[in-house]
PDB file of N, CA and C in Angstrom:
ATOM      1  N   UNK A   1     -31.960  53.892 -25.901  1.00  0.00           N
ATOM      2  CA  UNK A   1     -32.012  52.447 -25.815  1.00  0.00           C
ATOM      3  C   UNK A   1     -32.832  52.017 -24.602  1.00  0.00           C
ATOM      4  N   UNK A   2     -32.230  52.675 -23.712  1.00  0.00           N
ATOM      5  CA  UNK A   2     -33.500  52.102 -21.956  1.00  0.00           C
ATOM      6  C   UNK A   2     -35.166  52.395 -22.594  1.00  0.00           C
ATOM      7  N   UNK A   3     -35.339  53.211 -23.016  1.00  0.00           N
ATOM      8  CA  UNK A   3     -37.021  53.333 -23.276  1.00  0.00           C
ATOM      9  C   UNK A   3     -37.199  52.415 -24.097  1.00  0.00           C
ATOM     10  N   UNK A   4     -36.882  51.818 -24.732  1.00  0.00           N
ATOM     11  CA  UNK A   4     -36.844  50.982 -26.207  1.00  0.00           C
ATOM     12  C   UNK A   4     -37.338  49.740 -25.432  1.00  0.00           C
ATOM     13  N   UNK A   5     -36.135  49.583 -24.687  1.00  0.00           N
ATOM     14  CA  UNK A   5     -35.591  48.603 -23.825  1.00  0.00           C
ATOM     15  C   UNK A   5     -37.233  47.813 -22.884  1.00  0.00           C
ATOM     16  N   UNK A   6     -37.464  48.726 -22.375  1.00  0.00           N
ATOM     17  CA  UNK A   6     -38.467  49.138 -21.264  1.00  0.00           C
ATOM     18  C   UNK A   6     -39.642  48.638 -21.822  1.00  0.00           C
ATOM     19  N   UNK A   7     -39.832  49.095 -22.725  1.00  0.00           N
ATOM     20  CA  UNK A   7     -40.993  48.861 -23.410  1.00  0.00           C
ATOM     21  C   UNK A   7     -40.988  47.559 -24.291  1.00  0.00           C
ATOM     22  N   UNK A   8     -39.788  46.932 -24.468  1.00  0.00           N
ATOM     23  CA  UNK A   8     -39.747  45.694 -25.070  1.00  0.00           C
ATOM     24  C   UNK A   8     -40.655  44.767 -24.683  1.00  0.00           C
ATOM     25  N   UNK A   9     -40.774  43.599 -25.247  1.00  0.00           N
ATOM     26  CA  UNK A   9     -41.589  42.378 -24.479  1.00  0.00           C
ATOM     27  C   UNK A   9     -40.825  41.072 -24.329  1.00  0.00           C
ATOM     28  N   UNK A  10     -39.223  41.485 -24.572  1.00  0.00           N
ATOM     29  CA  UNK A  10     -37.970  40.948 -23.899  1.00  0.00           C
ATOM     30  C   UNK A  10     -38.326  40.032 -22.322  1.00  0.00           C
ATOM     31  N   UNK A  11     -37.932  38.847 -22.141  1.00  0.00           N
ATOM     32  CA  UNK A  11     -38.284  38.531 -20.826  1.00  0.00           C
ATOM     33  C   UNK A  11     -36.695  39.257 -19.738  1.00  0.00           C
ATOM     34  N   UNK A  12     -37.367  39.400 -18.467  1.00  0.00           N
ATOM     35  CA  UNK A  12     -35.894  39.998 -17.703  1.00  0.00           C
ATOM     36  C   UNK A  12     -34.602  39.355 -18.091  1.00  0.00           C
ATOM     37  N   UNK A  13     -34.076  38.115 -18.133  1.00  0.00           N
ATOM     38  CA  UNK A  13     -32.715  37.554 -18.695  1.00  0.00           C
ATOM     39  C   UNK A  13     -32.108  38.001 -19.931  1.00  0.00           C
ATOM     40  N   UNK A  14     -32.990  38.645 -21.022  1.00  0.00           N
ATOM     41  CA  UNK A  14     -32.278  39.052 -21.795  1.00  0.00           C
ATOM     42  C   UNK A  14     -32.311  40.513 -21.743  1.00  0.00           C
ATOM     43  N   UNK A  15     -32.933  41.075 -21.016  1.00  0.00           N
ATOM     44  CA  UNK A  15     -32.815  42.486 -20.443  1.00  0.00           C
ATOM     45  C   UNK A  15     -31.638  43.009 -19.680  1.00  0.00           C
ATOM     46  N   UNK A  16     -30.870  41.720 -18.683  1.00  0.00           N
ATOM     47  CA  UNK A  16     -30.805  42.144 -17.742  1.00  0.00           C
ATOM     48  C   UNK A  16     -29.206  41.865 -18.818  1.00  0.00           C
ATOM     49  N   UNK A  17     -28.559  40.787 -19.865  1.00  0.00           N
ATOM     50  CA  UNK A  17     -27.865  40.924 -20.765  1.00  0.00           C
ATOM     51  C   UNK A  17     -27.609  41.841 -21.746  1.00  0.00           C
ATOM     52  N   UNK A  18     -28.297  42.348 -22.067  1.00  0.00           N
ATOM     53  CA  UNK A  18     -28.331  43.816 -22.819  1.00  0.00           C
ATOM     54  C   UNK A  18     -27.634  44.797 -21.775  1.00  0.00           C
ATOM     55  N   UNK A  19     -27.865  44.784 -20.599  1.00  0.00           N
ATOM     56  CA  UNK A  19     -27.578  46.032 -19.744  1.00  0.00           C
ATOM     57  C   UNK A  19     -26.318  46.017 -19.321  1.00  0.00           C
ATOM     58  N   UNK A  20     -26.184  44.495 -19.524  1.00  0.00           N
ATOM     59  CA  UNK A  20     -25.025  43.918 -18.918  1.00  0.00           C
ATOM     60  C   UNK A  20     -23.556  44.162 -20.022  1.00  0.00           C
ATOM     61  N   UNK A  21     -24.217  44.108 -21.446  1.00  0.00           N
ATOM     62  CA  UNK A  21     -23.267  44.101 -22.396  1.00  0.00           C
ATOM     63  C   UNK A  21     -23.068  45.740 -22.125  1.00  0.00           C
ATOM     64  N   UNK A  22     -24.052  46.463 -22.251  1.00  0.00           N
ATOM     65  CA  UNK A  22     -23.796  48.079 -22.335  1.00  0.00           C
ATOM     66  C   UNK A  22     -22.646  48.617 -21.489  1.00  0.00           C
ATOM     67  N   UNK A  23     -22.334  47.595 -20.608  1.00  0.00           N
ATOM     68  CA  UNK A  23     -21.513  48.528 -19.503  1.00  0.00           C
ATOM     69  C   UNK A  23     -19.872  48.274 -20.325  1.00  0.00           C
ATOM     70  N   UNK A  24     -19.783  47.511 -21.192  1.00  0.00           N
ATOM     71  CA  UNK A  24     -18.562  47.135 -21.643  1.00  0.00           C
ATOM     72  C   UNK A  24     -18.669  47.559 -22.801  1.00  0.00           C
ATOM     73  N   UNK A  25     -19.858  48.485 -23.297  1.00  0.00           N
ATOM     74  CA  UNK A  25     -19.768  48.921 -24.661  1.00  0.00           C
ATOM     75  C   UNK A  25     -19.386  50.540 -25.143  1.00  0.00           C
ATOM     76  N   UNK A  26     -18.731  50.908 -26.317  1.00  0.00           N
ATOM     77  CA  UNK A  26     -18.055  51.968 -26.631  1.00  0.00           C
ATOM     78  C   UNK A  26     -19.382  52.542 -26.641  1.00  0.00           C
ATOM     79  N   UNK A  27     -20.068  53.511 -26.543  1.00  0.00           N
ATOM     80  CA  UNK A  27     -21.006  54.532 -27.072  1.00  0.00           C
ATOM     81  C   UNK A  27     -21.241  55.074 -28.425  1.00  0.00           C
ATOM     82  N   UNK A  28     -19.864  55.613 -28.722  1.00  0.00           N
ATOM     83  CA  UNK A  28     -19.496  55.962 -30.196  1.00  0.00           C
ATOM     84  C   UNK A  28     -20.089  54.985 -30.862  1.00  0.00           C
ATOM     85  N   UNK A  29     -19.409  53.844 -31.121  1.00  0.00           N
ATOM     86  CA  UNK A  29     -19.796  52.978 -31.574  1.00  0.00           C
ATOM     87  C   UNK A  29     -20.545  51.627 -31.841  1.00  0.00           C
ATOM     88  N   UNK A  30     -21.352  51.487 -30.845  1.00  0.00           N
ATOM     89  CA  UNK A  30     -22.443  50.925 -29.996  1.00  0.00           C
ATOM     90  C   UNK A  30     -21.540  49.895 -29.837  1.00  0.00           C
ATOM     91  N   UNK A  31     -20.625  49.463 -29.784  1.00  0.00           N
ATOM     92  CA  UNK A  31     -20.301  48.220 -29.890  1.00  0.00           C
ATOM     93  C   UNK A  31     -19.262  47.916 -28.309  1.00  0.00           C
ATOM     94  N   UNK A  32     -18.822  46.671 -28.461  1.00  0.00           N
ATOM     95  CA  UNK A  32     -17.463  46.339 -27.436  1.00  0.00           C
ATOM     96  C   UNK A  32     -16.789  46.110 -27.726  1.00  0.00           C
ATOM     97  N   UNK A  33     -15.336  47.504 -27.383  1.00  0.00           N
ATOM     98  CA  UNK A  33     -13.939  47.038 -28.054  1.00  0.00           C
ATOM     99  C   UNK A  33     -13.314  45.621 -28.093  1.00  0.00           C
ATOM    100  N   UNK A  34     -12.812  45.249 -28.963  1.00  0.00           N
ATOM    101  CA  UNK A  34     -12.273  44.247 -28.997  1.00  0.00           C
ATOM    102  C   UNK A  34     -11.162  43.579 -27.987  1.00  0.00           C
ATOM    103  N   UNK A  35     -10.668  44.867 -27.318  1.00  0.00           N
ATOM    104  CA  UNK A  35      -9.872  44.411 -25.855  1.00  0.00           C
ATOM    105  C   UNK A  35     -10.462  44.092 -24.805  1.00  0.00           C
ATOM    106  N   UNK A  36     -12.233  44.673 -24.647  1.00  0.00           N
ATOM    107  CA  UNK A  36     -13.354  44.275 -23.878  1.00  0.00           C
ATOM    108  C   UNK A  36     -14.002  43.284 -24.336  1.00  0.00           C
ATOM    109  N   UNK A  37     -13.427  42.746 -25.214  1.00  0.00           N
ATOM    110  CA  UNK A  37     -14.714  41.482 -25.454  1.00  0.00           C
ATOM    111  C   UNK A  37     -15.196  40.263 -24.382  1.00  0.00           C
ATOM    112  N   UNK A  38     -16.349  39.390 -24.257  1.00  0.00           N
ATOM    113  CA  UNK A  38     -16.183  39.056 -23.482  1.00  0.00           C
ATOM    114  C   UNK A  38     -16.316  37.642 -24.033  1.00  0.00           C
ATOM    115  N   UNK A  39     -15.932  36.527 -23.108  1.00  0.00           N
ATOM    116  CA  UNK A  39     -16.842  35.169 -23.293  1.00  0.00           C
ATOM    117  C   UNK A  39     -17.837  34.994 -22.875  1.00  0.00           C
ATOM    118  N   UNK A  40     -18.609  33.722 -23.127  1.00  0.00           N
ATOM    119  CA  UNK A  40     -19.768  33.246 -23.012  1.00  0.00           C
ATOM    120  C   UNK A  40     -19.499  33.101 -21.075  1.00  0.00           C
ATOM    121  N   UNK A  41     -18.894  32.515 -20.826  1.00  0.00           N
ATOM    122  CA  UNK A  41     -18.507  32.162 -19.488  1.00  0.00           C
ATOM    123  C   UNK A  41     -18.223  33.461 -18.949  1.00  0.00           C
ATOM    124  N   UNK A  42     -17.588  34.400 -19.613  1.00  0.00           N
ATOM    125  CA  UNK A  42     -17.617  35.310 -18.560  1.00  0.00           C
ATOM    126  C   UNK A  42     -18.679  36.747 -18.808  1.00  0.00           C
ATOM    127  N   UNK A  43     -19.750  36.697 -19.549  1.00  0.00           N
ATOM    128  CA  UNK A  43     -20.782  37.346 -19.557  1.00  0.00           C
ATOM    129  C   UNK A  43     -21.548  36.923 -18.216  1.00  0.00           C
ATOM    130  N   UNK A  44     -21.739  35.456 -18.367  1.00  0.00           N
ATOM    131  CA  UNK A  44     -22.547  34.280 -17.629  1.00  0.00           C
ATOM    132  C   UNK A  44     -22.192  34.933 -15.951  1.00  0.00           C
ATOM    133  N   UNK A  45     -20.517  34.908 -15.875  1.00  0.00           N
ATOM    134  CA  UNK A  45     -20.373  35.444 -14.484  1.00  0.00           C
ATOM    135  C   UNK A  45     -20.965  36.803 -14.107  1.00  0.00           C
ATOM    136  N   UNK A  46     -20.742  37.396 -15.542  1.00  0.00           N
ATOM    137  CA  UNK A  46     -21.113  39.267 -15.125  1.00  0.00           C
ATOM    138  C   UNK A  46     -22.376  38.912 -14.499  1.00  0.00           C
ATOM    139  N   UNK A  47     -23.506  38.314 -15.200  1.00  0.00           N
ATOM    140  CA  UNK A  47     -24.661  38.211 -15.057  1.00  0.00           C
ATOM    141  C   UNK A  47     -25.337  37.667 -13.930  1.00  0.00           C
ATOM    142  N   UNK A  48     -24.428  36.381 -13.443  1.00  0.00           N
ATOM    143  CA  UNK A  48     -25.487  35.906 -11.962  1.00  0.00           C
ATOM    144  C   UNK A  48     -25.716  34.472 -12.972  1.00  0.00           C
ATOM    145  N   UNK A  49     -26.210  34.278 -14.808  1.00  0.00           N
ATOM    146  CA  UNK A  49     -26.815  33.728 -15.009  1.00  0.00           C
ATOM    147  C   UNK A  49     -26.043  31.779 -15.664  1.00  0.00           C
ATOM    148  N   UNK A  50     -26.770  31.176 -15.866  1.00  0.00           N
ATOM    149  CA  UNK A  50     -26.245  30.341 -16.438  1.00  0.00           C
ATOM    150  C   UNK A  50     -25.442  30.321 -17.599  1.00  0.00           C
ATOM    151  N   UNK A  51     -24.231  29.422 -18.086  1.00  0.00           N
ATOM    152  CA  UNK A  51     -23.833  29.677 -19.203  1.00  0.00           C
ATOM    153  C   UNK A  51     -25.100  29.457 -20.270  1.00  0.00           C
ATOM    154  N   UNK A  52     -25.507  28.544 -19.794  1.00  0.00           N
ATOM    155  CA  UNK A  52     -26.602  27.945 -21.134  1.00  0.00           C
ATOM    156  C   UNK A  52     -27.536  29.087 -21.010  1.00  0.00           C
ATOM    157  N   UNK A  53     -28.042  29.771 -19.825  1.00  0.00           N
ATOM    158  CA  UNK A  53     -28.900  30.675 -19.901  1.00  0.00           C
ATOM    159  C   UNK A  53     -28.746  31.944 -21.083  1.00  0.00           C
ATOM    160  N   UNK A  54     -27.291  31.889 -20.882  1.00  0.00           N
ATOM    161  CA  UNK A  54     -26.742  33.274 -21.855  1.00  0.00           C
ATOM    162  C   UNK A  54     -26.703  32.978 -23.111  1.00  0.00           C
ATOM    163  N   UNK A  55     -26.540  31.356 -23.086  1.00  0.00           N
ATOM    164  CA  UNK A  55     -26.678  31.159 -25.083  1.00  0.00           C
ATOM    165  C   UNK A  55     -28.264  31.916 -25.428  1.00  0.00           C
ATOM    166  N   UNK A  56     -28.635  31.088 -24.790  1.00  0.00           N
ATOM    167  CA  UNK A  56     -30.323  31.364 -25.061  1.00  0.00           C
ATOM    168  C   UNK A  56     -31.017  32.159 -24.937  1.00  0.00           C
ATOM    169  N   UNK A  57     -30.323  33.211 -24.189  1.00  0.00           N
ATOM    170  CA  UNK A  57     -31.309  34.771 -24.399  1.00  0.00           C
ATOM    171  C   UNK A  57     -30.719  35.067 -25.371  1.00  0.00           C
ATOM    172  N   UNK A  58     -28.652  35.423 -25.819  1.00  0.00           N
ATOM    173  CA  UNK A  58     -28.207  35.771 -26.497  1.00  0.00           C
ATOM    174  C   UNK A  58     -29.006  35.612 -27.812  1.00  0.00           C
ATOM    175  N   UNK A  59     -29.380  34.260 -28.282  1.00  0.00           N
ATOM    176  CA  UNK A  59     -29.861  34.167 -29.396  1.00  0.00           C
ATOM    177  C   UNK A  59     -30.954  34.717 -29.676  1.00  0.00           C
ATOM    178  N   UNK A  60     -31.737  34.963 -28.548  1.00  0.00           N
ATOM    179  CA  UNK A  60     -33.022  35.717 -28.150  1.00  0.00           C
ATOM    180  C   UNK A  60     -32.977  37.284 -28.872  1.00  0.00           C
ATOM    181  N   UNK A  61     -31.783  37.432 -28.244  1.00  0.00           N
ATOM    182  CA  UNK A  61     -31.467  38.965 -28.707  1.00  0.00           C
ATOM    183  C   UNK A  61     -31.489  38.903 -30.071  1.00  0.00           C
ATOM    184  N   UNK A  62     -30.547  38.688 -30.574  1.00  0.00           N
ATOM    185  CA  UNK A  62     -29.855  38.578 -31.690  1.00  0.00           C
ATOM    186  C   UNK A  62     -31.004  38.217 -32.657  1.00  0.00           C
ATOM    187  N   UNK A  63     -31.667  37.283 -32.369  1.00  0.00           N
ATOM    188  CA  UNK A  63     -33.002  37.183 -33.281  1.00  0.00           C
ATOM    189  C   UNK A  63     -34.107  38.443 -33.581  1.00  0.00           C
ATOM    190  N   UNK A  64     -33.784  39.067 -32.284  1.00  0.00           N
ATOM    191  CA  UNK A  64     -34.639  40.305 -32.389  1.00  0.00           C
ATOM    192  C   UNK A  64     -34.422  41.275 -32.864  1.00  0.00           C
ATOM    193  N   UNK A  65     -33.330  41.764 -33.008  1.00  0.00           N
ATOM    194  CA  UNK A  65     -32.528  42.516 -33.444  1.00  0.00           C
ATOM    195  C   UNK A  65     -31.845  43.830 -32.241  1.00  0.00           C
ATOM    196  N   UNK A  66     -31.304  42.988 -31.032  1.00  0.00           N
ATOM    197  CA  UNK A  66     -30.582  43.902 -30.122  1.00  0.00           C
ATOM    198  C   UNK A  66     -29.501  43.552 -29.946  1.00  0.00           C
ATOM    199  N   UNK A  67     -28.886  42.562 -30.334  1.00  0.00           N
ATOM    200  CA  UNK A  67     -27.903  42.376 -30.186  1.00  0.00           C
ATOM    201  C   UNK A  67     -27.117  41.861 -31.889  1.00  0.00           C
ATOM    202  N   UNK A  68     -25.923  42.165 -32.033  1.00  0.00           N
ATOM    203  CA  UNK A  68     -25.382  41.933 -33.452  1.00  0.00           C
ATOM    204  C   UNK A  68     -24.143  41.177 -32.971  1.00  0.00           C
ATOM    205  N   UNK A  69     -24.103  39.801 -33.043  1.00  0.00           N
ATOM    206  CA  UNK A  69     -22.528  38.892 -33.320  1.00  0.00           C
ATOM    207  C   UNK A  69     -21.995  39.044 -34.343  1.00  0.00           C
ATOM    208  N   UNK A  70     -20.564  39.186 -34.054  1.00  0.00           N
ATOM    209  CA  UNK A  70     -19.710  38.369 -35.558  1.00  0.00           C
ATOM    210  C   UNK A  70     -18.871  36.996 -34.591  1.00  0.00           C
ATOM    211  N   UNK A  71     -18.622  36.187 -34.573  1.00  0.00           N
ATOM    212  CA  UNK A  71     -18.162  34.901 -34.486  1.00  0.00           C
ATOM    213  C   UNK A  71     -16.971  34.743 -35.635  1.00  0.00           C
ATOM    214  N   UNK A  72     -15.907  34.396 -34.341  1.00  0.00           N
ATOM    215  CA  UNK A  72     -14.339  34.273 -35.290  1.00  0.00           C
ATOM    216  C   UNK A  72     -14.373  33.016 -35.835  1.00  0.00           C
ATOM    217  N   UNK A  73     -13.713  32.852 -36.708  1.00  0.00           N
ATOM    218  CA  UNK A  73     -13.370  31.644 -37.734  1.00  0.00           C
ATOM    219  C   UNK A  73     -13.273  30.308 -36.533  1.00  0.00           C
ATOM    220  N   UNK A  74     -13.300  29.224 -36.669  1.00  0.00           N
ATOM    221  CA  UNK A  74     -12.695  28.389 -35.782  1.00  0.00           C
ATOM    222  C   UNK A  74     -11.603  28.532 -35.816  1.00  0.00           C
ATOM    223  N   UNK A  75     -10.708  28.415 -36.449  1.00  0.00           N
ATOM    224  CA  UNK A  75      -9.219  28.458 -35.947  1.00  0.00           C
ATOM    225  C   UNK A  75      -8.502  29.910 -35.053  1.00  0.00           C
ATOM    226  N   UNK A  76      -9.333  30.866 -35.717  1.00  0.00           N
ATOM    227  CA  UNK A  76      -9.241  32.308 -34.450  1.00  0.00           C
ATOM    228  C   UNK A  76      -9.949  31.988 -32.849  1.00  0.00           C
ATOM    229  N   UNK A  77     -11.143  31.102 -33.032  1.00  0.00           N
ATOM    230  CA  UNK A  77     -11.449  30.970 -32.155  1.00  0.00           C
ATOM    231  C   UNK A  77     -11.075  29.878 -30.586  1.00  0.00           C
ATOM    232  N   UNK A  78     -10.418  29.271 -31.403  1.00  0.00           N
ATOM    233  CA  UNK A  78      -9.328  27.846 -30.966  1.00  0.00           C
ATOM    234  C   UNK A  78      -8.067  28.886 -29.873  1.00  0.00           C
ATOM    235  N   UNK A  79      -7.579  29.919 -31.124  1.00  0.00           N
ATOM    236  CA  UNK A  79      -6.505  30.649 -30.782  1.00  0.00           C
ATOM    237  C   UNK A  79      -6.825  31.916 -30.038  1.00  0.00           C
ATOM    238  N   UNK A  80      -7.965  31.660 -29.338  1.00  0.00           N
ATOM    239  CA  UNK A  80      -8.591  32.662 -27.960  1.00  0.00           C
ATOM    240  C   UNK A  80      -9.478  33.868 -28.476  1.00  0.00           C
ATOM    241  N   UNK A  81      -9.836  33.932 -29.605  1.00  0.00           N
ATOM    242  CA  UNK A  81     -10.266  35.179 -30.223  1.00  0.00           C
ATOM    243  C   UNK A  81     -12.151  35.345 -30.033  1.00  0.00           C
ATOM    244  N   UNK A  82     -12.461  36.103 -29.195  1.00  0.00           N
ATOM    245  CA  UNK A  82     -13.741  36.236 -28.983  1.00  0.00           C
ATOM    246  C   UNK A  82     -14.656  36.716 -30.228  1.00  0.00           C
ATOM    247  N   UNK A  83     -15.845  35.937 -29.561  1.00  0.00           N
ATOM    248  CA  UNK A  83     -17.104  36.696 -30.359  1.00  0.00           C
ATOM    249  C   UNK A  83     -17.111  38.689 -30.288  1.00  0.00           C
ATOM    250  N   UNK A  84     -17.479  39.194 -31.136  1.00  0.00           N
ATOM    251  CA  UNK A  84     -17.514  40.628 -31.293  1.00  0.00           C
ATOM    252  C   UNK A  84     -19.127  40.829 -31.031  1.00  0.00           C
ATOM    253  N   UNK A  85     -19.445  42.106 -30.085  1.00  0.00           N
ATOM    254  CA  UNK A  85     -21.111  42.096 -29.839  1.00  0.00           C
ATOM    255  C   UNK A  85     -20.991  43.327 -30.410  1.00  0.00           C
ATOM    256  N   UNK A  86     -22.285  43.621 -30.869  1.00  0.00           N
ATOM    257  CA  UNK A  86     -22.568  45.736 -31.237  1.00  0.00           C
ATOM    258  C   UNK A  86     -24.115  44.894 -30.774  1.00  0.00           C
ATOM    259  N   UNK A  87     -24.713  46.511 -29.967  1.00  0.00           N
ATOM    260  CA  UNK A  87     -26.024  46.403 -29.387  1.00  0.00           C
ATOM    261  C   UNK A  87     -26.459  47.243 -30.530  1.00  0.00           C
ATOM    262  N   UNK A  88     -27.620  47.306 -30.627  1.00  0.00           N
ATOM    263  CA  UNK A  88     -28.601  47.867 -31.600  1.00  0.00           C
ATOM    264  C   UNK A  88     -29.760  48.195 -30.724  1.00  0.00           C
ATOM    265  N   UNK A  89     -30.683  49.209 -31.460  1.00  0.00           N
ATOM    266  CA  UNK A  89     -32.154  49.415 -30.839  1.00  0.00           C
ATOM    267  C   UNK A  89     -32.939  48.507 -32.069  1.00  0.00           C
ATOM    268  N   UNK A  90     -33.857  47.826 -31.938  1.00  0.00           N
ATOM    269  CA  UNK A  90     -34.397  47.627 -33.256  1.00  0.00           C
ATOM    270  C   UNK A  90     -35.791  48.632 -33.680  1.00  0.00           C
ATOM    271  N   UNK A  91     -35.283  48.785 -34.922  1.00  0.00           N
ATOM    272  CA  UNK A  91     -36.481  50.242 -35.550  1.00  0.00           C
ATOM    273  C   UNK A  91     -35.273  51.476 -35.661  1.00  0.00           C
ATOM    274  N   UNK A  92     -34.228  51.374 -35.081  1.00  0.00           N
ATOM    275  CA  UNK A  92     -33.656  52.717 -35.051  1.00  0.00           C
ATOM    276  C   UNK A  92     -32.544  52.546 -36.020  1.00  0.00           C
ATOM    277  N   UNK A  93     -32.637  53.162 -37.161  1.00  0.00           N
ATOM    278  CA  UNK A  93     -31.829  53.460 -38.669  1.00  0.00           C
ATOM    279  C   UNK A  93     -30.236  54.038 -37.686  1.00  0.00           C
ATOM    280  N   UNK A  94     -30.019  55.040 -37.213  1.00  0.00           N
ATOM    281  CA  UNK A  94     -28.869  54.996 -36.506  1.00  0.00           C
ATOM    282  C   UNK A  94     -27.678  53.806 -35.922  1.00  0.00           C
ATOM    283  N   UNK A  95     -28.667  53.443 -34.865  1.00  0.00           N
ATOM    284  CA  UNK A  95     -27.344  52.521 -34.399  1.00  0.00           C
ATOM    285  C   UNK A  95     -27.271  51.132 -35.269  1.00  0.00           C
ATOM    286  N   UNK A  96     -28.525  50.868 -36.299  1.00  0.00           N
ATOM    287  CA  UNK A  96     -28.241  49.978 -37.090  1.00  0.00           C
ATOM    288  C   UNK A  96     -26.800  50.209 -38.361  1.00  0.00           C
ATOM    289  N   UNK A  97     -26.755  51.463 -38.788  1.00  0.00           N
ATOM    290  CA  UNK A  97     -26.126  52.065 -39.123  1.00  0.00           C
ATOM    291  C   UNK A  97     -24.351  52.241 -38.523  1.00  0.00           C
ATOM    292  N   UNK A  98     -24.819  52.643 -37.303  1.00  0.00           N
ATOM    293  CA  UNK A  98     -23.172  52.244 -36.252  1.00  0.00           C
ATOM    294  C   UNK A  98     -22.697  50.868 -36.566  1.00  0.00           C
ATOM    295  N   UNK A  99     -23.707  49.998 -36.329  1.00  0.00           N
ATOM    296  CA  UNK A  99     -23.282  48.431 -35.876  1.00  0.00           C
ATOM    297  C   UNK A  99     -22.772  48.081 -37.689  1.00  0.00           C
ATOM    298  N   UNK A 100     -23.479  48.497 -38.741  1.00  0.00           N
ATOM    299  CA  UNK A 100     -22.669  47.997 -39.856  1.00  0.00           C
ATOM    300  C   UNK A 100     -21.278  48.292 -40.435  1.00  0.00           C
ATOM    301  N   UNK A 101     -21.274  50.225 -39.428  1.00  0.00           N
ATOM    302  CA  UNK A 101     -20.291  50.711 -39.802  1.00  0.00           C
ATOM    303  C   UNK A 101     -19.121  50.060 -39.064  1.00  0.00           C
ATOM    304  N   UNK A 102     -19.096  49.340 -37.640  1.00  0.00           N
ATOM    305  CA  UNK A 102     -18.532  48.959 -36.757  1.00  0.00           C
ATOM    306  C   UNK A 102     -17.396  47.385 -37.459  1.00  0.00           C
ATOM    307  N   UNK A 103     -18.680  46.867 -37.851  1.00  0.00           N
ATOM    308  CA  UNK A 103     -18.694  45.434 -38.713  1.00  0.00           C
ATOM    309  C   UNK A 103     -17.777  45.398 -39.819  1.00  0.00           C
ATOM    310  N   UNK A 104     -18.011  46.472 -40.555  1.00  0.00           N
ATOM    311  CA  UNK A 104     -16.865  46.658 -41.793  1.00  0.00           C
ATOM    312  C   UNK A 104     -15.657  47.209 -41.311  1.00  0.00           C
ATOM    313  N   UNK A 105     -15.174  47.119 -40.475  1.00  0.00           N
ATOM    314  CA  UNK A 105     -13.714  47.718 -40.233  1.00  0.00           C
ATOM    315  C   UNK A 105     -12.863  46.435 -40.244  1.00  0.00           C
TER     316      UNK A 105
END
């Protein structure tokens, strides 16, 4: 993922979010346990960066294909239940593969 990473044309904020999610992410399963999940607000703190900053790379990511959301129902989400992240490489059949296998559970 770092060489991938490296070589992206990602600007630093969503680089520095990717690196940031990795540290809270399972390996096995590219993803972040669900007891690690985080909020928007408290990614924002991990990071240094703005909340709004983190929507907007997030989506950055996610458009690109490095980052994978699932987003709880509103009423899960009312009742404290976080967004779910799985990182991905994009181009790499593997962890695309993890992140669907991750998704269907």
């Amino acid at each position: 993922m770092e060489r991938a990473l490296v070589r992206s044309a990602l600007p630093a904020p969503s680089r520095h979010i990717v690196l940031t999610l990795a540290i809270w992410t399972d390996a096995e399963i590219a993803a972040i346990p669900e007891e690690f999940s985080k909020s928007l607000s408290e990614i924002a703190e991990a990071t240094g960066l703005s909340r709004r900053a983190v929507v907007k790379h997030l989506e950055l990511l996610e458009k690109n294909g490095w980052v994978k959301r699932t987003r709880p129902e509103y009423r899960a989400a009312r009742a404290g239940a976080k967004t779910a992240y799985a990182l991905c490489v994009p181009g790499a059949p593997r962890a695309l593969a993890l992140v669907h296998e991750v998704h269907q559970r």
